[in-house]
Protein backbone atom coordinates (compact mmCIF):
# COMPACT_ATOMS: atom_id res chain seq x y z
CA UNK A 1 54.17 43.00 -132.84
CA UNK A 2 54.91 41.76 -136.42
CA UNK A 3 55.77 43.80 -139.36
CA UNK A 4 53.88 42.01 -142.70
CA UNK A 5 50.88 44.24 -142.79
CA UNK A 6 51.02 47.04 -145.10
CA UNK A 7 48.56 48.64 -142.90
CA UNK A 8 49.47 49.94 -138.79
CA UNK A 9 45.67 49.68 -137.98
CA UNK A 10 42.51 48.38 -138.94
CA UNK A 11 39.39 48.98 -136.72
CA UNK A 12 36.95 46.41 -137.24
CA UNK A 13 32.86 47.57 -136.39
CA UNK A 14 29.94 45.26 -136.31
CA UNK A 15 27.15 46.94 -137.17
CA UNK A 16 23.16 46.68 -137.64
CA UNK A 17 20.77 49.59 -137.87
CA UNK A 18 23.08 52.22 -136.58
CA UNK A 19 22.90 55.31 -138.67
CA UNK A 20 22.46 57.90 -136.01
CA UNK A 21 25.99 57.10 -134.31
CA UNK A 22 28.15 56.36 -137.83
CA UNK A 23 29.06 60.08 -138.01
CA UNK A 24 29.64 60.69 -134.96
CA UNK A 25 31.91 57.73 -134.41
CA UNK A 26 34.00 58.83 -137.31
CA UNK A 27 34.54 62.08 -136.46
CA UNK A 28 35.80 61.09 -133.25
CA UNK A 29 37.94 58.25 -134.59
CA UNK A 30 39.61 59.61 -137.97
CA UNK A 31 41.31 62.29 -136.16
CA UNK A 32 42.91 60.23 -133.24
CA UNK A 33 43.81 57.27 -135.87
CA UNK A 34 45.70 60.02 -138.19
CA UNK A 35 47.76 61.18 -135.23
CA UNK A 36 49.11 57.95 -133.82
CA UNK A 37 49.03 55.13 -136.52
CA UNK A 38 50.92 56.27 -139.73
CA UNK A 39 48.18 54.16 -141.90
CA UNK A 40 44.68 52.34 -140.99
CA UNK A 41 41.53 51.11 -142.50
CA UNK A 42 37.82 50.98 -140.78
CA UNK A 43 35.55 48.05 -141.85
CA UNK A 44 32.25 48.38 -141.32
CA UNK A 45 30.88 44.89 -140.86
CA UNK A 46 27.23 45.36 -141.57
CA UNK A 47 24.46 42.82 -141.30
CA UNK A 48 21.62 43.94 -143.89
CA UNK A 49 20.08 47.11 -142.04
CA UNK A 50 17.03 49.13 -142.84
CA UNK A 51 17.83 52.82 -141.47
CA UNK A 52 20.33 53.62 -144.27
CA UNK A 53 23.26 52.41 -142.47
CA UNK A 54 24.77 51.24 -145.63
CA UNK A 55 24.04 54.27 -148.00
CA UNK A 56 25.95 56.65 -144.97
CA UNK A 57 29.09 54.28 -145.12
CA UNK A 58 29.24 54.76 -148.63
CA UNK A 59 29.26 58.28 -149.01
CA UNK A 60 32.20 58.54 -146.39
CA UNK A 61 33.51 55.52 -148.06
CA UNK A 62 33.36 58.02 -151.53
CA UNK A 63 35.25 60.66 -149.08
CA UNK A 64 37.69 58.34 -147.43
CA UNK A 65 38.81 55.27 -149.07
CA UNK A 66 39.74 54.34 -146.12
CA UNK A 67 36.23 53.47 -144.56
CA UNK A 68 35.46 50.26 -146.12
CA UNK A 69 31.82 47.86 -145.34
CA UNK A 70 31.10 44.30 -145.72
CA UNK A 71 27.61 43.61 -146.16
CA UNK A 72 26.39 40.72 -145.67
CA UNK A 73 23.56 38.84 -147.79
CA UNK A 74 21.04 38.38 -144.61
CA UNK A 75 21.30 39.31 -140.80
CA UNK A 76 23.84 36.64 -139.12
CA UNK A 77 24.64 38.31 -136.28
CA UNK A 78 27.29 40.24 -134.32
CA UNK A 79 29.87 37.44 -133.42
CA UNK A 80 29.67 36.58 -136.93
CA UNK A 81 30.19 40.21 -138.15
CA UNK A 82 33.31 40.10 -136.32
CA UNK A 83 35.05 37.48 -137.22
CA UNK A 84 34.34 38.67 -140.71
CA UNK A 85 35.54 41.69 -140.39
CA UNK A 86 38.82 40.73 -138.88
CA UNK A 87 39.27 37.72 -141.71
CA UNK A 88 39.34 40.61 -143.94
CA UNK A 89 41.68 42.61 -142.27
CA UNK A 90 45.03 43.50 -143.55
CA UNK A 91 46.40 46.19 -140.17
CA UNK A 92 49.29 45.05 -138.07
CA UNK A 93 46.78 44.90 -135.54
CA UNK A 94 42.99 45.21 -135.39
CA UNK A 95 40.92 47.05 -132.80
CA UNK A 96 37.46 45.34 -132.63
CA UNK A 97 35.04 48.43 -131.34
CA UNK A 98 31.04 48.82 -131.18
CA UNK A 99 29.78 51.97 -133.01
CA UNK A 100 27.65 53.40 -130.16
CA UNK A 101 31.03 55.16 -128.50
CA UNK A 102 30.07 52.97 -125.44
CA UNK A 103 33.82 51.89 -126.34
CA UNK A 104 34.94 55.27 -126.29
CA UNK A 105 37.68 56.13 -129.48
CA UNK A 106 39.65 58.13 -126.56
CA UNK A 107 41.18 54.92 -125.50
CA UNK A 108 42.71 53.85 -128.74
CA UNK A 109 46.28 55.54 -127.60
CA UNK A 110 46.45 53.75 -124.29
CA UNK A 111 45.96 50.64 -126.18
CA UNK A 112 48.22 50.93 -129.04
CA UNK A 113 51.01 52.15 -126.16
CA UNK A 114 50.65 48.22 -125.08
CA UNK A 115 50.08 46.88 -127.73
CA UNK A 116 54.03 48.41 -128.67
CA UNK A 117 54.93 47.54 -125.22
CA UNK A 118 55.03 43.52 -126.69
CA UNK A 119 51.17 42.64 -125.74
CA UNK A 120 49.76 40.40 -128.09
CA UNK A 121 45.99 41.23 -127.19
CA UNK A 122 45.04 44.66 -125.33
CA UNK A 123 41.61 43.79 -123.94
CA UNK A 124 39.83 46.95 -122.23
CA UNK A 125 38.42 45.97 -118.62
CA UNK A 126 34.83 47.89 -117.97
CA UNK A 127 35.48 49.34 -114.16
CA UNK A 128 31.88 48.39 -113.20
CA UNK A 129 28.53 47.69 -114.74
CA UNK A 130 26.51 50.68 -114.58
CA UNK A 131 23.49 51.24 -116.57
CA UNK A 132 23.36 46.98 -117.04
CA UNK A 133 20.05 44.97 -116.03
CA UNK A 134 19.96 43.39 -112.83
CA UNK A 135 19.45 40.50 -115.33
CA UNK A 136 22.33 40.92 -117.76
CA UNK A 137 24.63 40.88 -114.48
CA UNK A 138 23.43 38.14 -112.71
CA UNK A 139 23.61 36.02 -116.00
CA UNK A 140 26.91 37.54 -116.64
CA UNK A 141 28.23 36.33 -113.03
CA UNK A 142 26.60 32.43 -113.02
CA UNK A 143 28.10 32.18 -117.18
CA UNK A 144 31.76 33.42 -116.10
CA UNK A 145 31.43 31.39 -112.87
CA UNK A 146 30.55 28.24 -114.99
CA UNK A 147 33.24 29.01 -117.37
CA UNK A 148 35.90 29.15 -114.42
CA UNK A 149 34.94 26.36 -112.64
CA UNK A 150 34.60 24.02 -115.64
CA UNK A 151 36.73 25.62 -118.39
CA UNK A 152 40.18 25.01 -119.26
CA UNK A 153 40.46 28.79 -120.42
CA UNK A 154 39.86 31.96 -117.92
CA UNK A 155 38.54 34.42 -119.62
CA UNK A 156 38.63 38.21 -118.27
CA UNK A 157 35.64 39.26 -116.48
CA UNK A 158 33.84 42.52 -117.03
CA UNK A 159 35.26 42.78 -120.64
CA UNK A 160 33.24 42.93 -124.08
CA UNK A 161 34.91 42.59 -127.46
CA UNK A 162 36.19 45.40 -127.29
CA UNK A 163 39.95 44.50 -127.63
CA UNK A 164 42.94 45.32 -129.71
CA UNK A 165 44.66 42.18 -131.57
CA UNK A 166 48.19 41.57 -132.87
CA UNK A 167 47.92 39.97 -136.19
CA UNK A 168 49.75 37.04 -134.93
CA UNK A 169 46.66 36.40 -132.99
CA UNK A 170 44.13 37.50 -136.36
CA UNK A 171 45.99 34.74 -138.26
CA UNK A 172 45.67 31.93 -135.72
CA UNK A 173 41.66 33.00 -135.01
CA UNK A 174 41.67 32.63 -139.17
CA UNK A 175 42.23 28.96 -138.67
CA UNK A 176 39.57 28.08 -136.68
CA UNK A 177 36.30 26.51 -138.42
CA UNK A 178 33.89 28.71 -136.01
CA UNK A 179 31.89 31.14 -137.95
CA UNK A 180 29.64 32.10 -134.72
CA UNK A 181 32.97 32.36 -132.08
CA UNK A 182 32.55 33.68 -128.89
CA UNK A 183 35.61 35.77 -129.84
CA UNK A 184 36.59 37.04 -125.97
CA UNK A 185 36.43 32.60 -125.95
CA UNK A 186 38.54 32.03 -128.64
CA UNK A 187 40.74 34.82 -127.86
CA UNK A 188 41.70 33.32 -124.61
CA UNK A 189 42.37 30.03 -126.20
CA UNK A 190 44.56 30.87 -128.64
CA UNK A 191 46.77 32.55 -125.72
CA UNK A 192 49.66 34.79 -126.30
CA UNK A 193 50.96 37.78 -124.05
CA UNK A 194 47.42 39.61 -123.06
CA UNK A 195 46.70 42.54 -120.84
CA UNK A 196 44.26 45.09 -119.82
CA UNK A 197 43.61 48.32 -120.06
CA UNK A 198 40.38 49.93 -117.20
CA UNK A 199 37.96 52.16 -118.57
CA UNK A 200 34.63 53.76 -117.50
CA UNK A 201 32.02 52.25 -119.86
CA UNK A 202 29.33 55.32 -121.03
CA UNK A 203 26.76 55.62 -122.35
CA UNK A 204 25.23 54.94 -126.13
CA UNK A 205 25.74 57.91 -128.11
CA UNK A 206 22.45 57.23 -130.21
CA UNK A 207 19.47 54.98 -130.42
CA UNK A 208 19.09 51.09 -128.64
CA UNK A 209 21.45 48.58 -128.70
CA UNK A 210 20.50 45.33 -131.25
């Protein structure tokens, strides 16, 4: 756990088209942020939307200083929006999190707790696949299968990005040239202590996933 940051934690949230869960994910955030991290920042990552995604992060932006959004210039994507939003970073650690609550905000202690424990990366572990397209799972099993058998890397199955990252591990991701990273990929790679933490994946608070 290193000690340079200013800030404890910064949550990092890709985001496109999402106004009907911003709100919500706030108000279940803020509260559990202000009791265990002393100070923290939320960046909004947002590719160009068209629901008024942007104009609600700026009023709670204008109410919290601490709610802060990158927009960029034209839609590049979520892996993109990530790895943005953690180069501009300044926590101790960063929690990488989807708006929707399908990461649910309630875990955020239990990852912090091993995070402090001396884990580099905190990765959260989905305890099945409910709700997931025959489709999505079966191209899910032959991609992980192909990345085990020929891969030099494992990387943990049944995970998403949602993940919190020591900034020992933010800095080294900063010196890759990958703009597009597969960032559970590159996470892996760089190595470092890593565990898990199991949860029970629900479902999205609001609206269909991009």
């Amino acid at each position: 756990m290193t000690e340079s940051s200013t800030i404890d934690l910064s949550i990092v949230v890709p985001v496109y088209n999402e106004v009907g869960n911003i709100t919500e994910f706030l108000t279940r955030v803020i509260p559990i942020l202000v009791e265990n991290v002393e100070t923290y920042e939320i960046i909004f990552s947002v590719d160009p939307s068209t629901d008024g995604t942007e104009d609600l992060i700026e009023k709670a932006h204008n109410l919290n200083p601490n709610i802060k959004m990158i927009k960029f210039s034209r839609r590049f994507g979520q892996p993109t929006a990530t790895l943005a939003g953690l180069d501009f970073c300044s926590g101790r650690a960063a929690l990488v999190m989807d708006v929707d609550l399908q990461d649910p905000p309630e875990l955020i202690p239990e990852l912090l707790t091993k995070w402090k424990e001396g884990f580099a990366v905190v990765y959260a572990k989905r305890r099945h696949r409910d709700g997931e397209t025959w489709l999505k799972k079966f191209t899910s099993k032959v991609g992980y299968g192909l990345i085990d058998r020929f891969g030099d890397v494992k990387i943990p199955r049944d995970t998403g990005d949602f993940r919190l990252i020591d900034r020992i591990v933010i800095d080294e991701l900063k010196r890759f040239p990958e703009t597009h990273g597969f960032l559970r990929g590159l996470v892996a790679l760089v190595g470092y202590k890593q565990t898990e933490v199991i949860f029970d994946r629900p479902a999205r608070h609001s609206g269909k996933g991009n």
